[in-house]
N, C-alpha and C. Protein backbone atom coordinates (compact mmCIF):
# COMPACT_ATOMS: atom_id res chain seq x y z
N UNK A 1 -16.61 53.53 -63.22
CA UNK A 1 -15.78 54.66 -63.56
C UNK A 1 -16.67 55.77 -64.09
N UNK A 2 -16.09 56.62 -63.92
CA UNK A 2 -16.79 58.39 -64.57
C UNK A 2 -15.97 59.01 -64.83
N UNK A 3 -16.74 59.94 -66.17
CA UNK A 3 -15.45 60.97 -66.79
C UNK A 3 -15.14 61.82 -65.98
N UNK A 4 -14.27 62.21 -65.89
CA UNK A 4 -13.57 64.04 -65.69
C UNK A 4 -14.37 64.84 -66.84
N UNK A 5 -14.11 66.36 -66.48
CA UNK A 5 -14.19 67.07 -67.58
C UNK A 5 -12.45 67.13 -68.13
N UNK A 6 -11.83 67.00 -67.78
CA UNK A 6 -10.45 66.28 -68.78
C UNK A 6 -10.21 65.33 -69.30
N UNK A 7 -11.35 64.28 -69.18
CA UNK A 7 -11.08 63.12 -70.18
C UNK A 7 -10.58 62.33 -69.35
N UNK A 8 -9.99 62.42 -67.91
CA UNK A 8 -9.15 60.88 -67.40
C UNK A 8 -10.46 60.35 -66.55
N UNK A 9 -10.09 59.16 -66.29
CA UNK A 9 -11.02 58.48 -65.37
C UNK A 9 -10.63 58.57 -64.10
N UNK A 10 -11.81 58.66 -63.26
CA UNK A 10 -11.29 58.08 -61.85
C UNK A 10 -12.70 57.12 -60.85
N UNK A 11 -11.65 56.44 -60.45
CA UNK A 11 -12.94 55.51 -59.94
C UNK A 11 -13.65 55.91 -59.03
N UNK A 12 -14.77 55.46 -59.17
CA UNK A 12 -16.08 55.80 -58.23
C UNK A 12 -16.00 55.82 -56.61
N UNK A 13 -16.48 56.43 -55.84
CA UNK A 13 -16.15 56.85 -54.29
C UNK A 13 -16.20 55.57 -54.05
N UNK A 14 -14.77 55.45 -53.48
CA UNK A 14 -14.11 54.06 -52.88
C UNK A 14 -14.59 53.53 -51.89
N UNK A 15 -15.25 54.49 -50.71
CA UNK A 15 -16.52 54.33 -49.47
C UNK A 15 -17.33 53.58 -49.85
N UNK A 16 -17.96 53.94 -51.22
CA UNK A 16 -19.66 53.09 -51.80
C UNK A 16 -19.04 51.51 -52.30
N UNK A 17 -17.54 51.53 -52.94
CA UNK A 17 -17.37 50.42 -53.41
C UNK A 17 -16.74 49.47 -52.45
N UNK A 18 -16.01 49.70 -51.39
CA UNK A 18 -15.05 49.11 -50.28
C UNK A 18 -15.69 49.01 -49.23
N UNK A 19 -16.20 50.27 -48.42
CA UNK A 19 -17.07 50.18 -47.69
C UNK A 19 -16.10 49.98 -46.10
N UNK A 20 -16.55 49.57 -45.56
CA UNK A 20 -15.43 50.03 -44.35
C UNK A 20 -14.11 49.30 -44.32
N UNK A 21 -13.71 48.63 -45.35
CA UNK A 21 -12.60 48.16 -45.33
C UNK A 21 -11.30 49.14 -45.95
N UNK A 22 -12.34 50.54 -46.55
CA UNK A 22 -11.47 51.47 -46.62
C UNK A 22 -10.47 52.23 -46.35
N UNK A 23 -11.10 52.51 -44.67
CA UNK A 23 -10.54 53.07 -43.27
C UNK A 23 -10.13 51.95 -42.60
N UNK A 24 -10.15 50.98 -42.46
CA UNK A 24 -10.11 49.66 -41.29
C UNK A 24 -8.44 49.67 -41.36
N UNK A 25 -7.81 49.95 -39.96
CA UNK A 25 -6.65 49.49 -39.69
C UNK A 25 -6.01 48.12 -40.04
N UNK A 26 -6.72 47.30 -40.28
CA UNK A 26 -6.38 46.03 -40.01
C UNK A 26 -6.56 45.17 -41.85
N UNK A 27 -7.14 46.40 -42.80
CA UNK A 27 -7.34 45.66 -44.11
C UNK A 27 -5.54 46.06 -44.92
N UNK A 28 -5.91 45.59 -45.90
CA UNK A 28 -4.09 45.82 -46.73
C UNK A 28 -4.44 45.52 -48.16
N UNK A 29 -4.50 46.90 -48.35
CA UNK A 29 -5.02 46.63 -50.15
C UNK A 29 -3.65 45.78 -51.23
N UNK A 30 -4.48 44.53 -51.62
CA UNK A 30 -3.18 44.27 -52.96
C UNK A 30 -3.61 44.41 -54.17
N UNK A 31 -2.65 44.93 -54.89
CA UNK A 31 -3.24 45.40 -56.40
C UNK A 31 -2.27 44.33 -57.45
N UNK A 32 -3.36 43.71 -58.38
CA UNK A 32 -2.31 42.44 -59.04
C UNK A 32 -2.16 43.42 -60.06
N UNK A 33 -0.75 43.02 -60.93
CA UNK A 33 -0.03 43.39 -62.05
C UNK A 33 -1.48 43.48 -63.37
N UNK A 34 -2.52 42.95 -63.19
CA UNK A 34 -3.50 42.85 -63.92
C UNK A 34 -4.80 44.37 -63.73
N UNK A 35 -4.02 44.66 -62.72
CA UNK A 35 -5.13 46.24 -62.61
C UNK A 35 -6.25 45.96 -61.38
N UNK A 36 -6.71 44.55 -61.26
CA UNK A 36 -7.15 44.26 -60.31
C UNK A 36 -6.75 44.76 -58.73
N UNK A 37 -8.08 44.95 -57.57
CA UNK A 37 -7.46 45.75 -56.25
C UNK A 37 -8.27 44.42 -55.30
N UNK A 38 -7.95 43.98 -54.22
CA UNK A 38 -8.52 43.62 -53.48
C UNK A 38 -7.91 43.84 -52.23
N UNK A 39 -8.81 44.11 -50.74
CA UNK A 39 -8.66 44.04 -49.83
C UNK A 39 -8.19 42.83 -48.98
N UNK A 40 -7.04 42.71 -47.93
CA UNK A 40 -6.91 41.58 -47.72
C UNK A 40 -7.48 41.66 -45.79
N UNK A 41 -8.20 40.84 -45.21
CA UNK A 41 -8.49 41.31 -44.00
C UNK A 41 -7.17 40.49 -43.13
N UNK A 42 -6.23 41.47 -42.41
CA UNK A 42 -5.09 40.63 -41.74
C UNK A 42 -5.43 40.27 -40.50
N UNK A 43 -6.82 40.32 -40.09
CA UNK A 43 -7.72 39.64 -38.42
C UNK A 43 -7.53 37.96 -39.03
N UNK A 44 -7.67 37.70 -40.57
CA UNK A 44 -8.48 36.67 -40.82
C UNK A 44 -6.83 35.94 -40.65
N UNK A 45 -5.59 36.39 -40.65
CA UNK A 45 -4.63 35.33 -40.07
C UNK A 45 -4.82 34.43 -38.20
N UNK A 46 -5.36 35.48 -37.74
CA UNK A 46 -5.41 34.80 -36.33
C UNK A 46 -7.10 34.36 -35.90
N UNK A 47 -7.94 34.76 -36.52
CA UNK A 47 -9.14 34.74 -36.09
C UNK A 47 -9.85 33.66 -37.50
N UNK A 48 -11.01 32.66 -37.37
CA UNK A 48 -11.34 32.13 -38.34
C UNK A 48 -12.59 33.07 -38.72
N UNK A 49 -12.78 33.78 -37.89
CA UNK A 49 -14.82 34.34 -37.80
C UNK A 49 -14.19 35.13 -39.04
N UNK A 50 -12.90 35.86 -39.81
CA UNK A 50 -12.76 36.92 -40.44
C UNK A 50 -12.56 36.03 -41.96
N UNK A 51 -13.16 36.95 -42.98
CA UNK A 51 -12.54 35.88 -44.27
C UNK A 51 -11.16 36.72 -44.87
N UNK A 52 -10.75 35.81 -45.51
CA UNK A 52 -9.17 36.52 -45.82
C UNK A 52 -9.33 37.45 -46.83
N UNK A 53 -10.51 37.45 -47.71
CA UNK A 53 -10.43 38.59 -48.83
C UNK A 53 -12.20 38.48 -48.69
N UNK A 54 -12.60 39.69 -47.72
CA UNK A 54 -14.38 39.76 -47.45
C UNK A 54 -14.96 40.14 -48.97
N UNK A 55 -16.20 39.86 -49.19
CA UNK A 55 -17.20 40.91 -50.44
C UNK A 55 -17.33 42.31 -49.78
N UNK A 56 -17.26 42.71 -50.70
CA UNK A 56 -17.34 44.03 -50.70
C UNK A 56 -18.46 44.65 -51.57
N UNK A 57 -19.39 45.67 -50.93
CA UNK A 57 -18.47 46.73 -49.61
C UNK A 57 -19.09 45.90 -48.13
N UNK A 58 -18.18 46.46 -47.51
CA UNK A 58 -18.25 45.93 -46.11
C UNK A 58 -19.06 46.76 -45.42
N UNK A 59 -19.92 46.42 -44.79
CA UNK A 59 -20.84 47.70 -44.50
C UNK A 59 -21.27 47.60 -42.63
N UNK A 60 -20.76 46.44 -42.31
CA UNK A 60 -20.35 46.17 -40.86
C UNK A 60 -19.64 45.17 -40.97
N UNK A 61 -19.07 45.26 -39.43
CA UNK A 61 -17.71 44.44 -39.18
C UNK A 61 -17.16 44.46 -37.54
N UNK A 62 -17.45 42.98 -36.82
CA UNK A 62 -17.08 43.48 -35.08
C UNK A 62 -15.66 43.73 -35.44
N UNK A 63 -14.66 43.22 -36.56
CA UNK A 63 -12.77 43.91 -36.24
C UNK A 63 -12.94 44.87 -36.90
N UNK A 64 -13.92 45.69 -37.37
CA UNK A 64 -13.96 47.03 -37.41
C UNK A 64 -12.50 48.32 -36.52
N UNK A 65 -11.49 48.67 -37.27
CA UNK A 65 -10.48 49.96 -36.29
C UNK A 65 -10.66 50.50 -37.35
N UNK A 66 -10.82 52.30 -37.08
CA UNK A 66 -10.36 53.09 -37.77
C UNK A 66 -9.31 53.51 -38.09
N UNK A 67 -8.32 53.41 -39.00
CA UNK A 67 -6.89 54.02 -39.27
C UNK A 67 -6.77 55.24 -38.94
C-alpha cells in the first residue's frame, strides 16, 4: 500500500501484483469477508495443467484471453 496526498490508501498497481490474471477472461476475483482477494483460474475446472488459485503475479500463461 501507498499514501495518497489525502491520507486514503490505495493498493499498489494491480498489473505488478496480479500480473496477467488481471485482464485474463477466464480468472474471477473472490474477495473473503476478511479483506483478503484471490484470483480463481475457471480453465482449472476443465483442464488439470491450470491450478485453481495460481501464485501470483502471473507473468505467463498458454489460457492466457484478454477481457
Amino acid at each position: 500500500m501507498r499514501e495518497r496526498s489525502d491520507n486514503q490508501r490505495e493498493p499498489l498497481d494491480d498489473l505488478y501484483q496480479v500480473g496477467l490474471c488481471r485482464s485474463c477472461i477466464h480468472a474471477r476475483v473472490i474477495r473473503t469477508p476478511r479483506g483478503s482477494t484471490f484470483y480463481l483460474c475457471r480453465l482449472s475446472e476443465t483442464d488439470p495443467r491450470f491450478a485453481k488459485y495460481p501464485r501470483l503475479p502471473v507473468v505467463q500463461c498458454k489460457g492466457y484471453a484478454k477481457a
